[in-house]
Structure formats: structure tokens, C-alpha cells
N, C-alpha and C. Protein backbone atom coordinates (compact mmCIF):
# COMPACT_ATOMS: atom_id res chain seq x y z
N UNK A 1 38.37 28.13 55.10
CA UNK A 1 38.74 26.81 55.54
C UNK A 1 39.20 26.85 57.00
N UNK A 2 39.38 28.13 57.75
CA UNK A 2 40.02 28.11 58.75
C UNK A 2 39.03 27.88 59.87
N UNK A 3 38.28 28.80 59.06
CA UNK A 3 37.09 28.68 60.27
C UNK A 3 36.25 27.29 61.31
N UNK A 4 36.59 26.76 59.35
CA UNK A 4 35.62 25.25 59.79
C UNK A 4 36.48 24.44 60.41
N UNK A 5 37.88 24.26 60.19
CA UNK A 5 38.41 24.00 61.43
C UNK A 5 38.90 23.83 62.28
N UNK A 6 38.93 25.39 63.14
CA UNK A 6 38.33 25.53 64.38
C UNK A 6 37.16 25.45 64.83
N UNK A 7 35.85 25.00 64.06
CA UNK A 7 34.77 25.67 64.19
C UNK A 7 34.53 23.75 65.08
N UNK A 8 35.25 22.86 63.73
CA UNK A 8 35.04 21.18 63.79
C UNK A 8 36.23 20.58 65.16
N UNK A 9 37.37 21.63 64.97
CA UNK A 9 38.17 21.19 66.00
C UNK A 9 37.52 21.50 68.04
N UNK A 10 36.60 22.00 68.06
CA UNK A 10 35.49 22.59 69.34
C UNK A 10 34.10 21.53 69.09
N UNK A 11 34.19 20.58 68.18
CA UNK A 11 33.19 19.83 68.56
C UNK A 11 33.36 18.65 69.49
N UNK A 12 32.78 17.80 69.77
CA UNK A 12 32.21 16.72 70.49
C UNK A 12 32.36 15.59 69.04
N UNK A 13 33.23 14.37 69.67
CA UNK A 13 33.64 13.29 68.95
C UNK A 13 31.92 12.97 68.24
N UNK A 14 30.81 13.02 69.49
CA UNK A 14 29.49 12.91 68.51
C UNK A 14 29.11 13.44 67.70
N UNK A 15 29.25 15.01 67.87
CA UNK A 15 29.30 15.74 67.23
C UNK A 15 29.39 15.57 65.85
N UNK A 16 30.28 14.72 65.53
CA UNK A 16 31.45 14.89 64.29
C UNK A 16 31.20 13.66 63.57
N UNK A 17 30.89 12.44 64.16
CA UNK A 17 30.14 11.71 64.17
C UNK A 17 28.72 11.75 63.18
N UNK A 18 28.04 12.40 63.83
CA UNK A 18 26.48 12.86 63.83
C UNK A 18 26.53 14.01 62.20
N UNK A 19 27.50 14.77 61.76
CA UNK A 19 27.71 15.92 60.97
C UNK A 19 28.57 14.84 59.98
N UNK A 20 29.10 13.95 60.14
CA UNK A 20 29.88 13.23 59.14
C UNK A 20 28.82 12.11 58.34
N UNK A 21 28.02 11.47 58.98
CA UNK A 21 26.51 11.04 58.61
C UNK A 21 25.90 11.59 57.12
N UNK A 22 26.19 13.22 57.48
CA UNK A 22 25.23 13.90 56.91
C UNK A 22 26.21 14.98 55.71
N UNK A 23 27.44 14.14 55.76
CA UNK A 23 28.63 14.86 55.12
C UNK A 23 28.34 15.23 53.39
N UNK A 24 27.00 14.42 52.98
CA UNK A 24 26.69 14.70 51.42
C UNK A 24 26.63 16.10 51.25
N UNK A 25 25.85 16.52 52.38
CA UNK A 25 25.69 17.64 52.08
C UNK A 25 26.20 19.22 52.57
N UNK A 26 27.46 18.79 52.56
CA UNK A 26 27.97 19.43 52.97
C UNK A 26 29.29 19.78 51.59
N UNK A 27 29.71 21.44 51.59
CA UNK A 27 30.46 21.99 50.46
C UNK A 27 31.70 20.79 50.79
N UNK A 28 32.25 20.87 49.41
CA UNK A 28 33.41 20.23 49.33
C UNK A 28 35.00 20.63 49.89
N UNK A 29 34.91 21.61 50.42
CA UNK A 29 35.52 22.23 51.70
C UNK A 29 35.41 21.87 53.20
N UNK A 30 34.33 22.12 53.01
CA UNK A 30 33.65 21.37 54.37
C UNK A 30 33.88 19.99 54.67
N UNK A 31 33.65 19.43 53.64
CA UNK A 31 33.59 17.95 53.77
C UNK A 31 35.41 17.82 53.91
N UNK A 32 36.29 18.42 53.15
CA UNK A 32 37.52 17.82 53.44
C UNK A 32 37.95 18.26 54.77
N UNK A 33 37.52 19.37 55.47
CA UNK A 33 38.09 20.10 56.44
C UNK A 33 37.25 18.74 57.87
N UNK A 34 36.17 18.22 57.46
CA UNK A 34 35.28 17.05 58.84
C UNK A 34 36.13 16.39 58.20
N UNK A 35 36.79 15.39 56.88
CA UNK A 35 37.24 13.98 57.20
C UNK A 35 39.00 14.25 57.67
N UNK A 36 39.45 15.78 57.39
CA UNK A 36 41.31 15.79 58.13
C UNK A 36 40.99 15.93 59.87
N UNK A 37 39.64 16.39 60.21
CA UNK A 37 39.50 16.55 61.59
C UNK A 37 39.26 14.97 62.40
N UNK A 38 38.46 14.07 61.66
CA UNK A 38 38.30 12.94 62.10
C UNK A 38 39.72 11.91 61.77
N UNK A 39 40.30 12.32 60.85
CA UNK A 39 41.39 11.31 60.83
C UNK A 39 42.39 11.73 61.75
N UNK A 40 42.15 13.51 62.13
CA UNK A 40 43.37 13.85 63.10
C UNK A 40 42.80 13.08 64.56
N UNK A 41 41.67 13.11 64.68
CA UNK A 41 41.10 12.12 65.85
C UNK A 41 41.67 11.06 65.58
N UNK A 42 41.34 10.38 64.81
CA UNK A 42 41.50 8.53 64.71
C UNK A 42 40.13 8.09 64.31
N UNK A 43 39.17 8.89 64.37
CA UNK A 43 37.81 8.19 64.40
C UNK A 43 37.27 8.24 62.62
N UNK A 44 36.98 6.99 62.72
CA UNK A 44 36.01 6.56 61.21
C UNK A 44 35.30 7.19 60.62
N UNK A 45 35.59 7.74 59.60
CA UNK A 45 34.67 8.32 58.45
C UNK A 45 33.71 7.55 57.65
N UNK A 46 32.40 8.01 58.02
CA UNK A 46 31.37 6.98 57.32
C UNK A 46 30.67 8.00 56.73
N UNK A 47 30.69 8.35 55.16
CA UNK A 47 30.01 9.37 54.77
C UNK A 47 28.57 8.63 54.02
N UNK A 48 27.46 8.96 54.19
CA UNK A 48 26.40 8.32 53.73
C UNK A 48 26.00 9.33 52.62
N UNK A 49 25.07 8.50 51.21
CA UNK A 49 25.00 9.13 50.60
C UNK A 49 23.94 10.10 50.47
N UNK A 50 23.32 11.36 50.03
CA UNK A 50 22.45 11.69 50.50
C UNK A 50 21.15 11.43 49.29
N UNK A 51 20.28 11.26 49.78
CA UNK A 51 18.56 10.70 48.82
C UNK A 51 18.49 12.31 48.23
N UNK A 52 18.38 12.17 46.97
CA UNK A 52 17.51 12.82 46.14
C UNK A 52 16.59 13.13 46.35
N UNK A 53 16.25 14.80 46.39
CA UNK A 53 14.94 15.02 47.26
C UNK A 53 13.77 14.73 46.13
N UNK A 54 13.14 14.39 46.74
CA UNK A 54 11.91 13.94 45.91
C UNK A 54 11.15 14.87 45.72
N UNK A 55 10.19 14.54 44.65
CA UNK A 55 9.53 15.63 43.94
C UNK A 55 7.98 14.80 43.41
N UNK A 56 7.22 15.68 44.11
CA UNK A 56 5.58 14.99 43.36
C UNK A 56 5.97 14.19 42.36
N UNK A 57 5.24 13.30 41.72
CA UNK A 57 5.11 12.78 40.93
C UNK A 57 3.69 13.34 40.24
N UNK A 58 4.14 13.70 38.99
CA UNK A 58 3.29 14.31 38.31
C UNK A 58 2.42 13.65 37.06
N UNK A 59 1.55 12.53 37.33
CA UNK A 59 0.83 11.78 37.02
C UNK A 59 0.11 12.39 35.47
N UNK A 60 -0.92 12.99 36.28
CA UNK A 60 -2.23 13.66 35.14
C UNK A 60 -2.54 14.97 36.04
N UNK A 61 -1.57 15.80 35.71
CA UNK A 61 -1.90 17.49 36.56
C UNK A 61 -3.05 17.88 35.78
N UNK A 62 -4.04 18.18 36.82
CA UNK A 62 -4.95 19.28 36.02
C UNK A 62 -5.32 20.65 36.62
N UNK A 63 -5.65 21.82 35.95
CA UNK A 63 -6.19 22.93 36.50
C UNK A 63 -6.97 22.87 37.69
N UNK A 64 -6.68 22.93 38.98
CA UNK A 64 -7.98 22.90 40.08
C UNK A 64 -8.56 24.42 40.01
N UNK A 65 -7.88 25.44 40.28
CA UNK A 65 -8.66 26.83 39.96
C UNK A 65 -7.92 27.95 39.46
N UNK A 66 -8.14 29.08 39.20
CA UNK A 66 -7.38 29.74 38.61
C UNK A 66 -7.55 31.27 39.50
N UNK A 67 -6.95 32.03 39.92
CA UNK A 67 -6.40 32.81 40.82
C UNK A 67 -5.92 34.14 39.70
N UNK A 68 -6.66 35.39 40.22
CA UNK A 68 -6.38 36.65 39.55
C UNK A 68 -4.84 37.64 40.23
N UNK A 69 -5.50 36.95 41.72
CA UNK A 69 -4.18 37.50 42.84
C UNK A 69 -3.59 36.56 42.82
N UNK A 70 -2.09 36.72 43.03
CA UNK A 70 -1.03 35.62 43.53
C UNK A 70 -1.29 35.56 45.27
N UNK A 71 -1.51 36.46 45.69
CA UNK A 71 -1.42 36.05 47.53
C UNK A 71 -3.03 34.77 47.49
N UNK A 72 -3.71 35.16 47.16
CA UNK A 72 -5.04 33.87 47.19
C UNK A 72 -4.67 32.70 46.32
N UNK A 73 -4.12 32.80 45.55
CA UNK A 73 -3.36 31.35 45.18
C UNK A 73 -2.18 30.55 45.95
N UNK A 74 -1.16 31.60 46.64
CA UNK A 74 -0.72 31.37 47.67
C UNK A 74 -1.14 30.93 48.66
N UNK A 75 -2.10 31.26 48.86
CA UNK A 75 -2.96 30.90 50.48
C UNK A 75 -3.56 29.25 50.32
N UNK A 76 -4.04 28.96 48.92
CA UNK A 76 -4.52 27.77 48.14
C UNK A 76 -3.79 26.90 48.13
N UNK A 77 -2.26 27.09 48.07
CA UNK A 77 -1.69 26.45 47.58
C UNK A 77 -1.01 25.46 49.31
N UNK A 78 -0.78 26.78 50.39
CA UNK A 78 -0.35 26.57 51.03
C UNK A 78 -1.27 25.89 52.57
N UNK A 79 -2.30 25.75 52.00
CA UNK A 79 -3.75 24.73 52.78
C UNK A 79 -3.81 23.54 52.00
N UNK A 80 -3.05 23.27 50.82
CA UNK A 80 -3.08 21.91 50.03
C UNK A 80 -1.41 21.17 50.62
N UNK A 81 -0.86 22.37 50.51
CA UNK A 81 0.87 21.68 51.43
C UNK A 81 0.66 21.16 52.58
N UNK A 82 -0.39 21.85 53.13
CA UNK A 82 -0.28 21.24 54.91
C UNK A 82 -1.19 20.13 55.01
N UNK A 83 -1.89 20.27 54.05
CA UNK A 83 -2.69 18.38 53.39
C UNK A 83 -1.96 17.51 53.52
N UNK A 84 -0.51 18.06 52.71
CA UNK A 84 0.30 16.91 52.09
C UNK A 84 -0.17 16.31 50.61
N UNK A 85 -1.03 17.35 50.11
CA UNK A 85 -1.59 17.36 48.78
C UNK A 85 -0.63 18.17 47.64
N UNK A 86 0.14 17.24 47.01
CA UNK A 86 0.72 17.66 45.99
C UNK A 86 0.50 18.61 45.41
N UNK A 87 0.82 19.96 45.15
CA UNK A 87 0.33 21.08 44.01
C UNK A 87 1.23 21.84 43.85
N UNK A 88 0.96 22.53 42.58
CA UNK A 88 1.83 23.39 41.51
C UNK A 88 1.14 25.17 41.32
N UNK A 89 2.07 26.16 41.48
CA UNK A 89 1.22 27.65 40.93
C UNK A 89 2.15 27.46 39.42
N UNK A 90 0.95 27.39 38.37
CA UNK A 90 1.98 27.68 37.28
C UNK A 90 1.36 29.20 36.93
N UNK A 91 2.10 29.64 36.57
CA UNK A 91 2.59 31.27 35.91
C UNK A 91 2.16 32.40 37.04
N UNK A 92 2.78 32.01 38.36
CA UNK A 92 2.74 32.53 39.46
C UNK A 92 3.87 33.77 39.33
N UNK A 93 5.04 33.38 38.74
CA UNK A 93 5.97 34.08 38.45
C UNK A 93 5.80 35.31 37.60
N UNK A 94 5.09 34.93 37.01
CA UNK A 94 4.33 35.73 35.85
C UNK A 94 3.30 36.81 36.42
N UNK A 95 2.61 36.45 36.70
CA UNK A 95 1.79 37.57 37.55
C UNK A 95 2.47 38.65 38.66
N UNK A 96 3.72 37.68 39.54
CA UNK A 96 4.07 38.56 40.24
C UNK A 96 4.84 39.22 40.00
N UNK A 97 5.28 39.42 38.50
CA UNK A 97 5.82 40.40 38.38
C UNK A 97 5.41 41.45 37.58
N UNK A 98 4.23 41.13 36.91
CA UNK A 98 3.61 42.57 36.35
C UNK A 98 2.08 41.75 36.83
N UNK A 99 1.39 42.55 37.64
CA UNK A 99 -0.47 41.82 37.95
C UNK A 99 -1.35 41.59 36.51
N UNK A 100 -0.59 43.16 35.89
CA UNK A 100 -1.34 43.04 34.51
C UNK A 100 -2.10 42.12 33.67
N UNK A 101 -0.37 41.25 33.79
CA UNK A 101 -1.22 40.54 32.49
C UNK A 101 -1.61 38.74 33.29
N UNK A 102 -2.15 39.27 34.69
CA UNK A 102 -2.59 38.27 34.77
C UNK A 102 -4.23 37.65 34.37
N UNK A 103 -4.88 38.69 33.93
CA UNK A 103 -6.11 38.61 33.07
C UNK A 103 -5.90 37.79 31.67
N UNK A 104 -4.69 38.03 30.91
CA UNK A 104 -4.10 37.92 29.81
C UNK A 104 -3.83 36.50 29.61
N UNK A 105 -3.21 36.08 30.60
CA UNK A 105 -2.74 34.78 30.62
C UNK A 105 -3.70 33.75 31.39
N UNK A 106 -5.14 34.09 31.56
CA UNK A 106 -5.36 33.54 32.67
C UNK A 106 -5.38 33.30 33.96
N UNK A 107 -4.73 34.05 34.67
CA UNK A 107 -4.20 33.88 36.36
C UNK A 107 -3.43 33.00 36.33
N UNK A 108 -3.26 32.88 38.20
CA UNK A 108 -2.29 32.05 38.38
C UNK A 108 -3.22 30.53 38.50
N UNK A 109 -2.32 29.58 37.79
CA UNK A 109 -3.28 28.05 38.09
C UNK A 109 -2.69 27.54 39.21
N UNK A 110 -3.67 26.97 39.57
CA UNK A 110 -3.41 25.80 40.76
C UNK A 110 -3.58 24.68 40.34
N UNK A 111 -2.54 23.54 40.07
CA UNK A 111 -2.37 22.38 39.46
C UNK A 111 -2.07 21.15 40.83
N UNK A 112 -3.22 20.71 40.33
CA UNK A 112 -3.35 19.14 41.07
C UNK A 112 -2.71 17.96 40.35
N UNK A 113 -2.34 16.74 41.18
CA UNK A 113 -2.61 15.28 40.24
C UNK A 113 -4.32 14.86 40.23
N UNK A 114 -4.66 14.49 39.12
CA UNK A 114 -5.79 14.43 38.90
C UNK A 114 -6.71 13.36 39.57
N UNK A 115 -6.57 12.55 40.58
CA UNK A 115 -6.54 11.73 41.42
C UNK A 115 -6.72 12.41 43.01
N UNK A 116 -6.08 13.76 43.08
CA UNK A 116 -5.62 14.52 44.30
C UNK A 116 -7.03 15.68 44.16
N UNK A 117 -7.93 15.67 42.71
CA UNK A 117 -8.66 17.42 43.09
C UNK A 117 -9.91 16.97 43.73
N UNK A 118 -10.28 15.91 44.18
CA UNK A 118 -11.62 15.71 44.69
C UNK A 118 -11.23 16.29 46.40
N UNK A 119 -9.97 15.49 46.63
CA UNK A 119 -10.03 15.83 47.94
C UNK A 119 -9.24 17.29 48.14
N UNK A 120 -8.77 18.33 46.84
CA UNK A 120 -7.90 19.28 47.48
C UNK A 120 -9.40 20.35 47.06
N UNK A 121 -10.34 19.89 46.26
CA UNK A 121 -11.70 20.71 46.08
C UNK A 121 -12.16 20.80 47.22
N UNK A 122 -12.48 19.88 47.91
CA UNK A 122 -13.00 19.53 49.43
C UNK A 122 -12.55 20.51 50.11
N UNK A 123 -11.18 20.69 50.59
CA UNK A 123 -10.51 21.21 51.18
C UNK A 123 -10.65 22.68 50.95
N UNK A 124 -10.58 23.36 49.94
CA UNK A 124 -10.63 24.37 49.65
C UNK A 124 -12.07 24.80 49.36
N UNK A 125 -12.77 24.35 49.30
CA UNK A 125 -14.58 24.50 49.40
C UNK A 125 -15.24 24.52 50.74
N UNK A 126 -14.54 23.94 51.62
CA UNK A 126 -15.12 23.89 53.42
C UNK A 126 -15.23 25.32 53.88
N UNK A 127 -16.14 25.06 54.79
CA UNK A 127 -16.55 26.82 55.28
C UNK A 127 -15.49 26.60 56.64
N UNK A 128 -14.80 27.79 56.38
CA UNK A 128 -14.00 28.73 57.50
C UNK A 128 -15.00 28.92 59.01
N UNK A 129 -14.34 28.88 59.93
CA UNK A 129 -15.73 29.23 60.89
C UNK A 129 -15.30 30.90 61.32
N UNK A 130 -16.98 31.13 61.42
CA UNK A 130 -16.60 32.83 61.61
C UNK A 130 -16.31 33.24 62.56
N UNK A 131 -16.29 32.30 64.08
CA UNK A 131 -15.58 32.66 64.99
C UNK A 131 -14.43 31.34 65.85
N UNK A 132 -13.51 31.73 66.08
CA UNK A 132 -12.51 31.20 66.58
C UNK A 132 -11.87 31.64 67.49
N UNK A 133 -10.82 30.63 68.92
CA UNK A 133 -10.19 31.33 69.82
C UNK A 133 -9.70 30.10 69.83
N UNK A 134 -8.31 30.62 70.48
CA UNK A 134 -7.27 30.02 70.98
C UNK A 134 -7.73 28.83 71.53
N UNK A 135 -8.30 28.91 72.40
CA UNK A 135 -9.04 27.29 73.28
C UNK A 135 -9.46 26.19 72.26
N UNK A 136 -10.23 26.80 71.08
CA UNK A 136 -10.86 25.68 70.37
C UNK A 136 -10.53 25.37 68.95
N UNK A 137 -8.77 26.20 68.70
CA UNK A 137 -7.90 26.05 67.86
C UNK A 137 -7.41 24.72 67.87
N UNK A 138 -7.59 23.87 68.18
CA UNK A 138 -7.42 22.44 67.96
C UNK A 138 -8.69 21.41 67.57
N UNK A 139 -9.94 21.93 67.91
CA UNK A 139 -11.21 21.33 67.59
C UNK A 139 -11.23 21.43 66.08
N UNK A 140 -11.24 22.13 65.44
CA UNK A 140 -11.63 22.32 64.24
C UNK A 140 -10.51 21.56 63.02
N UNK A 141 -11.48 21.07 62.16
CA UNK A 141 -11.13 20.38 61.01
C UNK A 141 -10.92 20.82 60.07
């Protein structure tokens, strides 16, 4: 508790301001140590509440492909994130911790909303180009 404040007593009235905004998320230490620093100011405590991080909405998930390695389902998964295409590795956990029995179980799945696999098929079906450079790292789709 000491730390935070001195840490809050070296800020900037905006500062404190700007960090009191965002006071949800902050430990319950924390948070008492910003509102005794702002009342030792004089300045108004306005703690806002913080949004529930949201989470896909999981409609009608279906299997898009199924993955023997976890790093190539990884790689799948993480060209559908930068979509902004909702997806799931289920029994990713599973594989990575024994490869074994990922024959056993099927691999790892890659789970779409079923609405989302035309365009995350697309995506993951497009040819790579076999040569690339820095200059024309922005041309490509």
C-alpha cells in the first residue's frame, strides 16, 4: 500500500483523473489508496463502471478443420483473429500436453460460428505468395 501511494502521490492531477476513470479495474487496494489520494487533493472521484469483456457469441459452432499439430492450428486460428473472425481450438489443451493422443481424440478443432466458415474457409484456403519483400508487404491481401 505504500508504494501506491507514493507511486499516486508523484502523479499529475490528470493523471489521477485519467487512472480514476478506469478505477474498476483496479485491486481493491489500489482503488482505496487513488480515492484517499484524490480526496487528499480535493479533486472528485468519478469511478466508472467497467464493461464486461465480451465474448463471441456462440450461435451454431461448427468444426471448420481439424489439426494433428497444435502450432498449425495455432497459426489457423491466429489468421481468423486478425479477420476479426470469431474462433475456438477445442482440445488444444489436450494435445499439448501429450501429442499422442491427438490421433485419438481427433486433433485439435477449429470451431467457427456457422455463418463465419464460408468466409474463415476462404481465408484459410487462399494461396500464400511464394515470394515477398518488405516493399510489397502492404499490397497483398
Amino acid at each position: 500500500m505504500r508504494r501506491l501511494v507514493e507511486n499516486y502521490s508523484r502523479m499529475s492531477d490528470g493523471e489521477l483523473e485519467e487512472l480514476a476513470r478506469e478505477a474498476a479495474t483496479l485491486t481493491d487496494v489500489a482503488r482505496q489508496a487513488l480515492m484517499d489520494e484524490t480526496k487528499r487533493r480535493g479533486l472528485a472521484f468519478h469511478e466508472q463502471e467497467a464493461a464486461p469483456p465480451t465474448a463471441p457469441k456462440w450461435r451454431k459452432p461448427l468444426t471448420l478443420r481439424r489439426f494433428r499439430d497444435f502450432l498449425e492450428a495455432q497459426l489457423a486460428k491466429t489468421m481468423l483473429d486478425a479477420a476479426g473472425i470469431p474462433c475456438f481450438l477445442a482440445d488444444e489443451h489436450t494435445v499439448r500436453m501429450d501429442w499422442f493422443y491427438s490421433n485419438a481424440i481427433g486433433g485439435v478443432k477449429l470451431w467457427v460460428n456457422e455463418e463465419d466458415a464460408e468466409a474463415a474457409a476462404a481465408l484459410l484456403n487462399a494461396e500464400i505468395p511464394k515470394e515477398s519483400s518488405a516493399q510489397s508487404a502492404g499490397e497483398n491481401e
